[in-house]
N, C-alpha and C. Protein backbone atom coordinates (compact mmCIF):
# COMPACT_ATOMS: atom_id res chain seq x y z
N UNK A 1 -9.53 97.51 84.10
CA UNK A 1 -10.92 97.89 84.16
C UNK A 1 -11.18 98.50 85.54
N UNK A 2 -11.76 99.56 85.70
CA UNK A 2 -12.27 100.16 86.75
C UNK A 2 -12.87 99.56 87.65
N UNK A 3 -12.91 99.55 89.64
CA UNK A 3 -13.33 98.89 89.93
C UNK A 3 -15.13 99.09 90.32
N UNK A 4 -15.95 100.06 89.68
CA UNK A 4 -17.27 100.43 89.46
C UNK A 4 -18.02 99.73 87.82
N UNK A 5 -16.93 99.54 87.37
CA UNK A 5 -17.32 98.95 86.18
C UNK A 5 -17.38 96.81 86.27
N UNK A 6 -16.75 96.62 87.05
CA UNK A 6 -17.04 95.24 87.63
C UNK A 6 -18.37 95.29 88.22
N UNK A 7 -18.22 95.91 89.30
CA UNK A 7 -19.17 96.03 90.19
C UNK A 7 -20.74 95.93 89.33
N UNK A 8 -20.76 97.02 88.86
CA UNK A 8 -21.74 97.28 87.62
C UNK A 8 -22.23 96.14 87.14
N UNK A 9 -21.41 95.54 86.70
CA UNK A 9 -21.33 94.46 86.02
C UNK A 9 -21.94 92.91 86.60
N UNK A 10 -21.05 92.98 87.80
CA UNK A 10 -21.83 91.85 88.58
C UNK A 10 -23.35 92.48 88.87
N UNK A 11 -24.18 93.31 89.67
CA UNK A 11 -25.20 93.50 89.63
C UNK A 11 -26.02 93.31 88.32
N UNK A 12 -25.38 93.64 87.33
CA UNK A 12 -26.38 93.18 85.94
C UNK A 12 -26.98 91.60 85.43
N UNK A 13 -25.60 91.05 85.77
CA UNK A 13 -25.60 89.58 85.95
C UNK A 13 -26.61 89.07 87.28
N UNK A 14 -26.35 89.49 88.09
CA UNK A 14 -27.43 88.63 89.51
C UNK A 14 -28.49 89.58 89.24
N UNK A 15 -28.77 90.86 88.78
CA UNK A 15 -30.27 90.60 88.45
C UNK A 15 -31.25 90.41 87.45
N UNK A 16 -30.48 89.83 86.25
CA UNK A 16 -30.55 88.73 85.06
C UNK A 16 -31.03 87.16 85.59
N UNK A 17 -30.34 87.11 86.84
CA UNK A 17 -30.32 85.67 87.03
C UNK A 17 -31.45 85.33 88.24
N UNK A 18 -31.74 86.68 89.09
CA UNK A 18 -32.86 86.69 89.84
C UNK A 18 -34.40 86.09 89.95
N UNK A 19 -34.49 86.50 89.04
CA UNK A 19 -35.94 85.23 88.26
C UNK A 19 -35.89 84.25 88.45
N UNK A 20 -34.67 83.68 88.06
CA UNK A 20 -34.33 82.50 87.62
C UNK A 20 -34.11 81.42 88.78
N UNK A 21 -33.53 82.25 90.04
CA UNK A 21 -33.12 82.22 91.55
C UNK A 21 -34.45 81.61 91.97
N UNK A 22 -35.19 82.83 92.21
CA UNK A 22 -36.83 82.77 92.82
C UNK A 22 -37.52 81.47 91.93
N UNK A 23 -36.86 81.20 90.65
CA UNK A 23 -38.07 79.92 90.22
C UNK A 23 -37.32 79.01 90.92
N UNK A 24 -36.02 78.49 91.30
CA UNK A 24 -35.48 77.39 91.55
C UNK A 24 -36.27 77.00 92.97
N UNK A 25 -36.51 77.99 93.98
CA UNK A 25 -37.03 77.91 95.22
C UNK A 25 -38.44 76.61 95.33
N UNK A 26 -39.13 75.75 95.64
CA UNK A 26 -40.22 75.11 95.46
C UNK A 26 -41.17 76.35 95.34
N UNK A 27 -41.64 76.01 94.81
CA UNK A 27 -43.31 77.00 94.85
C UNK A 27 -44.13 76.24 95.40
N UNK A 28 -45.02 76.91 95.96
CA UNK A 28 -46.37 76.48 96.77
C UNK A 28 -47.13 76.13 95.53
N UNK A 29 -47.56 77.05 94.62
CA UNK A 29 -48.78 76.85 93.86
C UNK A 29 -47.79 77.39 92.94
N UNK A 30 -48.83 76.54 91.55
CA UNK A 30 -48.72 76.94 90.23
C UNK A 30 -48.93 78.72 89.60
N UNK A 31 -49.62 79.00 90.65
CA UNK A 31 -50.10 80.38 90.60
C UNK A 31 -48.97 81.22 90.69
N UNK A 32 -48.10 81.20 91.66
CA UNK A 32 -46.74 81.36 91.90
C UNK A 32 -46.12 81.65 90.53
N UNK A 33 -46.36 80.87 90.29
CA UNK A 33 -44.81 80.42 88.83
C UNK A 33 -45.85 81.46 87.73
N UNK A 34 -47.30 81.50 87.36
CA UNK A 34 -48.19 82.51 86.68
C UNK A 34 -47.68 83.71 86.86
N UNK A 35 -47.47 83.99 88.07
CA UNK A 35 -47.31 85.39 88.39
C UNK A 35 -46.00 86.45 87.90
N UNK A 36 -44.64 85.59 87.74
CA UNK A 36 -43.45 85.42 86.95
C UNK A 36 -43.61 85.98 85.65
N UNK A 37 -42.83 87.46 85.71
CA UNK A 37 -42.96 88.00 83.96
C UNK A 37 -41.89 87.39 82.85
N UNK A 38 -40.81 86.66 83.67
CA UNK A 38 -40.38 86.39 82.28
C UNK A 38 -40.33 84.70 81.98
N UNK A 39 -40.56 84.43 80.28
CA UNK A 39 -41.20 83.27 79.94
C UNK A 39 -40.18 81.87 80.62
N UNK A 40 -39.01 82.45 80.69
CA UNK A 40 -37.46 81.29 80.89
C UNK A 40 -38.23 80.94 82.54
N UNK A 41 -38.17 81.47 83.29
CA UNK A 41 -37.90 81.54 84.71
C UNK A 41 -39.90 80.73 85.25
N UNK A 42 -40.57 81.03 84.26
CA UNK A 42 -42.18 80.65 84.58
C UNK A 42 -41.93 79.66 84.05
N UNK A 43 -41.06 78.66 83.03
CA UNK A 43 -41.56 77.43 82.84
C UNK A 43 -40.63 76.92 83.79
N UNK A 44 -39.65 77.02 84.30
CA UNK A 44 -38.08 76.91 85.43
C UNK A 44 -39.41 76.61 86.67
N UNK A 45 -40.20 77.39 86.80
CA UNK A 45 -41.26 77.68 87.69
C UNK A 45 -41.79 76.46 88.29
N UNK A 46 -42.92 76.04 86.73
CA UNK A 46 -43.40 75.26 86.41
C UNK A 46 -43.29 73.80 86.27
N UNK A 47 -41.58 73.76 86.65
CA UNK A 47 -41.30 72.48 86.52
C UNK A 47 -40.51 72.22 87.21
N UNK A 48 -40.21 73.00 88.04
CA UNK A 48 -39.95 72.58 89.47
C UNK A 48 -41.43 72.32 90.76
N UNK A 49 -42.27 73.06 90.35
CA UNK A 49 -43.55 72.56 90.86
C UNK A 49 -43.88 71.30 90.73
N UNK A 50 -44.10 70.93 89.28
CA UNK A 50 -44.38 69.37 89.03
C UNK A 50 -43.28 68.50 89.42
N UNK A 51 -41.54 68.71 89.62
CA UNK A 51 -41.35 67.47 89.83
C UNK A 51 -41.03 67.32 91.58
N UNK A 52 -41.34 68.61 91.95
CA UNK A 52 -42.25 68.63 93.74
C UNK A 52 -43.34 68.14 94.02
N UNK A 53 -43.83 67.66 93.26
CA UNK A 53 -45.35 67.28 93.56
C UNK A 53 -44.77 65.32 93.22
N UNK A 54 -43.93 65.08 92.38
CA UNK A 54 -43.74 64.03 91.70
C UNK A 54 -43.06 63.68 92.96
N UNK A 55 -41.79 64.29 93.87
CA UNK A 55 -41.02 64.03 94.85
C UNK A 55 -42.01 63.68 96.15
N UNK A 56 -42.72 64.32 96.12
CA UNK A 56 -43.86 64.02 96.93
C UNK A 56 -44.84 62.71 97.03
N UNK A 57 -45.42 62.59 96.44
CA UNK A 57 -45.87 61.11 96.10
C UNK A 57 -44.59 59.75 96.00
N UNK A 58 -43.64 60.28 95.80
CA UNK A 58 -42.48 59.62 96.09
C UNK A 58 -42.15 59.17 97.41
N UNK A 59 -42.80 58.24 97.92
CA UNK A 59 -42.52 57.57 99.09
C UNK A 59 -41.73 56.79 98.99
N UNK A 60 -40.64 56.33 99.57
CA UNK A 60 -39.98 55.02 99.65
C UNK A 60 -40.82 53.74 100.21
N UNK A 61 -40.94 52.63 99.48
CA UNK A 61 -41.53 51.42 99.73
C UNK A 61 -43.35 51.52 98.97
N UNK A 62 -43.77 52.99 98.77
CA UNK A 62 -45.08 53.20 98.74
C UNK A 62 -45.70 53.52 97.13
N UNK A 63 -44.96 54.24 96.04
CA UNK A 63 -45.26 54.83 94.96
C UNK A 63 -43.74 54.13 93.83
N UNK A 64 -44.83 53.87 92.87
CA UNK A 64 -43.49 53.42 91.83
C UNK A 64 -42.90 54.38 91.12
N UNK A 65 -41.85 54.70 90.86
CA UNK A 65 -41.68 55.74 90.22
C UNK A 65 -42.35 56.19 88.82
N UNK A 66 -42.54 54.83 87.74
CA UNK A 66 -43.05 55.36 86.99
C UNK A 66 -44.81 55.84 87.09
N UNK A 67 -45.23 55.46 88.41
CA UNK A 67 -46.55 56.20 89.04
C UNK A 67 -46.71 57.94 88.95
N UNK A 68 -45.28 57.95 89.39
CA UNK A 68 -44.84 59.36 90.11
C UNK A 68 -45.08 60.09 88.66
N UNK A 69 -44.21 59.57 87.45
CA UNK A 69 -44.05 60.13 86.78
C UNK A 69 -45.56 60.30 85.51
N UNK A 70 -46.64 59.71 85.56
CA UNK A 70 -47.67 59.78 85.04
C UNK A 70 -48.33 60.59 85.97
N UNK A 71 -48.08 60.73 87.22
CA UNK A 71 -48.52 61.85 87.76
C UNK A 71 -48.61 63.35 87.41
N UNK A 72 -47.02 63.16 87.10
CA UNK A 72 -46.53 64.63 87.06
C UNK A 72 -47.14 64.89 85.27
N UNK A 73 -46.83 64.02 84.68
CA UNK A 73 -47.59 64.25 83.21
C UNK A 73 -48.92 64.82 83.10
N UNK A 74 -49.51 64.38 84.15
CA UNK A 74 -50.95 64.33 84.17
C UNK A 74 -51.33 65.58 84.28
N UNK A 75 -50.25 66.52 85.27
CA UNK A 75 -50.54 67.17 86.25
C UNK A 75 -50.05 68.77 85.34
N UNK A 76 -48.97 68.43 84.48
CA UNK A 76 -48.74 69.46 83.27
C UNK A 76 -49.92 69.91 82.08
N UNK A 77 -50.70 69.25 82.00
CA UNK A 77 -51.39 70.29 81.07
C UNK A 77 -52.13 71.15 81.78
N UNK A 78 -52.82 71.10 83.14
CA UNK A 78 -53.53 71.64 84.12
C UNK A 78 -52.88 73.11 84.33
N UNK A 79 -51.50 73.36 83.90
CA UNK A 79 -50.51 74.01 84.50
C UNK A 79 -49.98 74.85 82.97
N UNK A 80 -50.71 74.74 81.84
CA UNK A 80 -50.20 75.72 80.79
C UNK A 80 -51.19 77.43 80.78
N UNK A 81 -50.50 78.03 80.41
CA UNK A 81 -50.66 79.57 80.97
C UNK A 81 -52.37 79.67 79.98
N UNK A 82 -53.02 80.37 80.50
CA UNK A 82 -54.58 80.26 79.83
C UNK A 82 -54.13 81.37 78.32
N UNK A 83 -53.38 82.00 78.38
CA UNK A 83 -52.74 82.75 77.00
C UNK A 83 -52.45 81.55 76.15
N UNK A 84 -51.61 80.41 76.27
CA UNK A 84 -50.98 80.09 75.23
C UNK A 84 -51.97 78.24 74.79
N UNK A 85 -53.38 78.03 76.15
CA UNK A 85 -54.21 77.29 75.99
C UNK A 85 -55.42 77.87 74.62
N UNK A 86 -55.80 79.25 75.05
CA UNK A 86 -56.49 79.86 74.32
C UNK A 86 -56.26 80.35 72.36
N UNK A 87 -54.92 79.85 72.82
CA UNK A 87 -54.28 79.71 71.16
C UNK A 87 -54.06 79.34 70.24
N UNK A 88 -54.18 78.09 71.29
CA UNK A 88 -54.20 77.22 70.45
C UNK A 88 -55.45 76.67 69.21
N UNK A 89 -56.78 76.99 69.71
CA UNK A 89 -57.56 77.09 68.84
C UNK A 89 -57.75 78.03 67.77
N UNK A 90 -57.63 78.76 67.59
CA UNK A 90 -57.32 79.87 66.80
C UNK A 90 -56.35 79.64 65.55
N UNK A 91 -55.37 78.75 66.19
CA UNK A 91 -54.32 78.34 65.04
C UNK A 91 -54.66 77.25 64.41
N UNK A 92 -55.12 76.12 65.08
CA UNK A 92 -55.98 74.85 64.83
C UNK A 92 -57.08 75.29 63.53
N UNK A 93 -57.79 76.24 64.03
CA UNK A 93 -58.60 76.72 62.89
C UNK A 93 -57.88 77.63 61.64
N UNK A 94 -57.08 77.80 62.13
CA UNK A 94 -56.08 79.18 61.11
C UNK A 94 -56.41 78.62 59.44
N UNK A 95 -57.05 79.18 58.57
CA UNK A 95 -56.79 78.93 57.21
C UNK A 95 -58.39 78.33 56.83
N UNK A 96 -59.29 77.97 57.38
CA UNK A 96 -60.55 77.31 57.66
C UNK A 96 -61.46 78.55 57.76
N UNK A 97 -61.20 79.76 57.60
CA UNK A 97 -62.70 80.64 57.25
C UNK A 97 -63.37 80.28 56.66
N UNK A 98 -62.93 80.38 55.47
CA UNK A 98 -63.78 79.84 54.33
C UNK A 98 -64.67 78.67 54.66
N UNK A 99 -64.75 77.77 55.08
CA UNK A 99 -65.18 76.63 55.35
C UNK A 99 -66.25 77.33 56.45
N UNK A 100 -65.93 77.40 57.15
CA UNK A 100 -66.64 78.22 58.06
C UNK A 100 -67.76 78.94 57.11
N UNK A 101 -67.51 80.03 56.43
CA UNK A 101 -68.17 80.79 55.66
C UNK A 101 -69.51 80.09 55.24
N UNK A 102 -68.87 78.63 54.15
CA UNK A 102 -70.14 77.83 53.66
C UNK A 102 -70.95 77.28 54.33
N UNK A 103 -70.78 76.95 55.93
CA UNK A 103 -71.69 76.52 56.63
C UNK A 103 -72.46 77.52 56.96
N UNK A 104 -72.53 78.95 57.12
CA UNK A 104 -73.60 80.17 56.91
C UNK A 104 -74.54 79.94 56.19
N UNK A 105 -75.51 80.58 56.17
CA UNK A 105 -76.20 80.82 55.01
C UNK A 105 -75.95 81.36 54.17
N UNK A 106 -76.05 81.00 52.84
CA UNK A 106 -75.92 81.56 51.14
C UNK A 106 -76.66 82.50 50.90
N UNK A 107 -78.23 82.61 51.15
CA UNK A 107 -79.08 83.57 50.85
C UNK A 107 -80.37 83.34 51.34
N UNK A 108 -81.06 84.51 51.31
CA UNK A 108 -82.67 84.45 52.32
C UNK A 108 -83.55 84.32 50.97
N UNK A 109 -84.94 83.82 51.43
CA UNK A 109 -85.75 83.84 50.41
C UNK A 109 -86.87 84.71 51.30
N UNK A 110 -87.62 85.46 50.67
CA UNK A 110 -88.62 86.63 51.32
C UNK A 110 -89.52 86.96 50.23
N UNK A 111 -90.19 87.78 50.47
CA UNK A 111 -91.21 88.51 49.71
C UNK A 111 -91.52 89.77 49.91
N UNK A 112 -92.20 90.72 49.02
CA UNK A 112 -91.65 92.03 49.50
C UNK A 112 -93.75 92.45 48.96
N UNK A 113 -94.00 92.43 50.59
CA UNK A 113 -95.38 92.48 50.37
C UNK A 113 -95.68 94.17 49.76
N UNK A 114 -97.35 93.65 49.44
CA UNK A 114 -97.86 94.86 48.50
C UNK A 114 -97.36 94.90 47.09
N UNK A 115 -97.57 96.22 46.38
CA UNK A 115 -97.39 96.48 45.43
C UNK A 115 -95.80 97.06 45.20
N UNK A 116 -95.10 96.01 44.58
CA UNK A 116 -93.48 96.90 44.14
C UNK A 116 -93.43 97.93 43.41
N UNK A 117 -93.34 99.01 43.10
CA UNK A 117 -92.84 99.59 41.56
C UNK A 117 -91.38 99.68 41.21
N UNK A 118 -90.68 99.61 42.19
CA UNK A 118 -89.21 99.35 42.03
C UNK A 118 -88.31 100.40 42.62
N UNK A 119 -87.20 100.37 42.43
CA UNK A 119 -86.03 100.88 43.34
C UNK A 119 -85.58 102.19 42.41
N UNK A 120 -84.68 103.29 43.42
CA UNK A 120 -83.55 103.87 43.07
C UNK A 120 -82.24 104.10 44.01
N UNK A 121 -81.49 104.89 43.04
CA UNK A 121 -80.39 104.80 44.29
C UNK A 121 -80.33 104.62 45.72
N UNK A 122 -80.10 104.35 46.49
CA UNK A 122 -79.83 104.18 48.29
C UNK A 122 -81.73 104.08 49.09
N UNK A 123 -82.46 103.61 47.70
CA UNK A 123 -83.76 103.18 48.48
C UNK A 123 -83.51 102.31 49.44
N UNK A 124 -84.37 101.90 50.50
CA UNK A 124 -84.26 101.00 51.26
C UNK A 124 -85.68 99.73 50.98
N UNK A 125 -85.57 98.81 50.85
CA UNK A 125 -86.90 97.35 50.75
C UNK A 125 -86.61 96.91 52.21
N UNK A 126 -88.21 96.65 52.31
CA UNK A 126 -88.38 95.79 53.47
C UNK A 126 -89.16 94.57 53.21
N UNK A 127 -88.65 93.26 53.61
CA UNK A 127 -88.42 92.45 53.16
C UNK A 127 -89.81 91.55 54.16
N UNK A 128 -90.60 90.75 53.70
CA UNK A 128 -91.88 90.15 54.47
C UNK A 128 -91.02 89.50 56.29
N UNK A 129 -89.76 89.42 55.67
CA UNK A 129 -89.67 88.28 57.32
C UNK A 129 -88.56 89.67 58.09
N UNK A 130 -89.20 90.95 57.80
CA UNK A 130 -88.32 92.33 58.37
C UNK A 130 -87.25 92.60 58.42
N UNK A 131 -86.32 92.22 57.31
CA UNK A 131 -85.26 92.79 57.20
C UNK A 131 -85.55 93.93 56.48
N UNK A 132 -84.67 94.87 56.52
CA UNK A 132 -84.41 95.90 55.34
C UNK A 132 -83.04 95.83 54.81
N UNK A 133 -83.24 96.44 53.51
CA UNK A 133 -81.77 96.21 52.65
C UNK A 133 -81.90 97.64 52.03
N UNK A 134 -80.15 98.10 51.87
CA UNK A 134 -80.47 99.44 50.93
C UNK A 134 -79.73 98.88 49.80
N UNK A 135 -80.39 99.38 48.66
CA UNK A 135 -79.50 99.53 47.42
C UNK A 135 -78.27 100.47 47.54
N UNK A 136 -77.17 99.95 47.22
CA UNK A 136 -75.87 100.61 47.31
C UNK A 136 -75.07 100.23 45.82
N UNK A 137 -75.30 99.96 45.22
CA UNK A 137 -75.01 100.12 43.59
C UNK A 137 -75.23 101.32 42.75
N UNK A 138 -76.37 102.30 43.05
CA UNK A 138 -76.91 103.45 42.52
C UNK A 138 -77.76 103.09 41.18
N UNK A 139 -78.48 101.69 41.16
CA UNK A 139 -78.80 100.86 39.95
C UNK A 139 -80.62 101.58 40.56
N UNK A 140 -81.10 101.22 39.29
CA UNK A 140 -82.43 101.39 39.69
C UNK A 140 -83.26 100.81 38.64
N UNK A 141 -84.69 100.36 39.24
CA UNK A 141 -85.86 99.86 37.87
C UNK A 141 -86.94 100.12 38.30
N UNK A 142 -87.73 100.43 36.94
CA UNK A 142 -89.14 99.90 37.24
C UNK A 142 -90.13 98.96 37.36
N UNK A 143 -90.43 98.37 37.99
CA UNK A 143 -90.83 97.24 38.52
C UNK A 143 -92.38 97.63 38.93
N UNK A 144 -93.59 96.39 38.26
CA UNK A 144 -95.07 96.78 38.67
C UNK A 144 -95.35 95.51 39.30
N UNK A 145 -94.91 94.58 40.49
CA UNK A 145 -95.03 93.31 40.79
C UNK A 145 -95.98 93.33 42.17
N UNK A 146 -96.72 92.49 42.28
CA UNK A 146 -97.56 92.43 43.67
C UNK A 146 -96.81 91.40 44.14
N UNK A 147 -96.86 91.36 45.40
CA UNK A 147 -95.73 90.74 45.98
C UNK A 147 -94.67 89.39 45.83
N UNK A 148 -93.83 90.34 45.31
CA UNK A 148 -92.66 89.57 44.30
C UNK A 148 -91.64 88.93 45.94
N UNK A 149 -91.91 87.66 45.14
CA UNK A 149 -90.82 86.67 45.37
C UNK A 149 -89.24 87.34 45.44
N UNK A 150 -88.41 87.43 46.40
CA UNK A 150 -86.99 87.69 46.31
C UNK A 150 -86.10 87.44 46.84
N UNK A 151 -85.10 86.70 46.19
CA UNK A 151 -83.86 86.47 46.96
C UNK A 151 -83.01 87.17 47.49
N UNK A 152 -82.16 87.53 48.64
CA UNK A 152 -80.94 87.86 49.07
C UNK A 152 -79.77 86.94 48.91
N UNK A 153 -78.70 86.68 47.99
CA UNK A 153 -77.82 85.66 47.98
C UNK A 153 -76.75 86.52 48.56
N UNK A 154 -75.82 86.37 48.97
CA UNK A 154 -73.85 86.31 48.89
C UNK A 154 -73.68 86.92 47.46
N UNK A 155 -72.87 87.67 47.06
CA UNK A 155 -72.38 88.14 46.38
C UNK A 155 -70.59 87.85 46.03
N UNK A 156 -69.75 88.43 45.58
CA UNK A 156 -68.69 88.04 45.12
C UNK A 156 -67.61 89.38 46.57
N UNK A 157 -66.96 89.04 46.78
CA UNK A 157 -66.07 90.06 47.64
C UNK A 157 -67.09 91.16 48.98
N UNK A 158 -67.46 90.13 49.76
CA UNK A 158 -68.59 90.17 50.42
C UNK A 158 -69.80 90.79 50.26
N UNK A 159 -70.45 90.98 49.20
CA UNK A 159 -71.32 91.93 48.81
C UNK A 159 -72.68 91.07 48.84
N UNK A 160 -73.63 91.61 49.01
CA UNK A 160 -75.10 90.92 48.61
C UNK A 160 -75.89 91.36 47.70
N UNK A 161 -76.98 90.42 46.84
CA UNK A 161 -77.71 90.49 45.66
C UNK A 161 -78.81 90.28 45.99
N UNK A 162 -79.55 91.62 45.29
CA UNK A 162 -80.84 91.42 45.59
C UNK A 162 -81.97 90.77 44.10
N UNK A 163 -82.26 89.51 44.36
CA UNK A 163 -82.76 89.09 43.06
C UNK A 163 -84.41 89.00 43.07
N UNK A 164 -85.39 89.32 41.71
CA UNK A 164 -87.02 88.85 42.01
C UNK A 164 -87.14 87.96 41.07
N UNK A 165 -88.02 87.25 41.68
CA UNK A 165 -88.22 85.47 40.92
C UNK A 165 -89.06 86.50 39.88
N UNK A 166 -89.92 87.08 39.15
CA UNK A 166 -90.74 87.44 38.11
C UNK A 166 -89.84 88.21 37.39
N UNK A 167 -88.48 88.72 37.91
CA UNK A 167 -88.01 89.55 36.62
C UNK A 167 -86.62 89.13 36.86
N UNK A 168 -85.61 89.96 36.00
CA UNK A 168 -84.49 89.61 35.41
C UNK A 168 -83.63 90.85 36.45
N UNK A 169 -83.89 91.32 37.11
CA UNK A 169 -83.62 92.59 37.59
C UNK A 169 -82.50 92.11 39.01
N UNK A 170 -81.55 92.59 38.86
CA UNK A 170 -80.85 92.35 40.17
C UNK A 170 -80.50 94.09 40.91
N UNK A 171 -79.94 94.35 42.15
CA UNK A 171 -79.50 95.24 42.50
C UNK A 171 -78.35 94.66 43.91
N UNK A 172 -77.35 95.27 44.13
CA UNK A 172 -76.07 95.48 45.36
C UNK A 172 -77.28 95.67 46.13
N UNK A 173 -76.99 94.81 47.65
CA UNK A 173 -77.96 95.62 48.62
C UNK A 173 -76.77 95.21 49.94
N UNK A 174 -77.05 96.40 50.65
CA UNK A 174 -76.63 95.91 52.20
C UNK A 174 -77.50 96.09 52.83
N UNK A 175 -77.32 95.05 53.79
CA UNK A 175 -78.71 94.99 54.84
C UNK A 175 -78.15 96.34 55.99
N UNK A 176 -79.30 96.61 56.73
CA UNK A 176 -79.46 97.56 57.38
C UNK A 176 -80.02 97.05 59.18
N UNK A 177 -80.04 97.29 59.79
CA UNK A 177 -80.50 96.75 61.51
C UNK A 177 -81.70 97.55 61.58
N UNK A 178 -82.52 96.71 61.86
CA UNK A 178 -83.73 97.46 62.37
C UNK A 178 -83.63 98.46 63.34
């Protein structure tokens, strides 16, 4: 083998292992070992910090060891990266939308002051407590109601229903932002 191709070679190796070098060193702060891009060498980091801190409180005649070592326990969760703290909830909840979902509200109850005569395609209703909703079904009726009672429920595959307590009449609505 060539002697540039060793050479080569060893440099690939020591700066593979460089990281790894710099975590063995004590660190001052945990921040230190944060700052570290790769994951091997930041927990190498991380735990040579804590059992510096554990060596520390380690007095002869003064600290019991298993003191030392509820220390250093103590002193590890303080010390997990805010990426992989923040994740943990997310996964905790993972599969629980739904549940989530039913604690929302199901549907509004309103009234749709004045005189109704009723809807057509992409009309918009405004609703007594100011929402507006458009019809998005392309459904339409005639309707002669003075101010009809109406529900907004949940619909099936996120959709909403627009229902009136005096008639049989439903329509698709999406609400709209003032």
């Amino acid at each position: 083998m060539p002697h540039h191709c060793k050479t080569l070679g060893s440099a690939i190796g020591f700066s593979l292992l460089l990281p790894c070098i710099a975590a063995l060193a004590q660190p001052a702060s945990p921040q230190q070992c944060r700052a570290l891009p790769d994951a091997q060498a930041r927990l190498l980091c991380y735990d040579t910090w804590v059992d510096g801190q554990a060596a520390a409180l380690k007095t002869p005649g003064q600290v019991d060891p298993a003191l030392a070592a509820a220390a250093a326990a103590a002193a590890a969760p303080a010390l997990v990266p805010a990426a992989v703290s923040t994740a943990q909830p997310a996964a905790a909840s993972f599969g629980l939308e739904q549940q989530a979902r039913k604690a929302e509200a199901q549907e509004v109850e309103s009234e749709i002051s004045g005189l109704f005569e009723g809807w057509g395609p992409k009309h918009v209703i405004r609703l007594a407590n100011g929402q507006l909703w458009q019809i998005v079904d392309g459904s339409s009726a005639v309707l002669y109601l003075k101010n009809p009672k109406v529900k907004v429920r949940r619909g099936m595959l996120g959709t909403y229903v627009l229902e009136f307590e005096a008639s049989n009449e439903t329509a698709k609505v999406r609400r709209l932002e003032r």
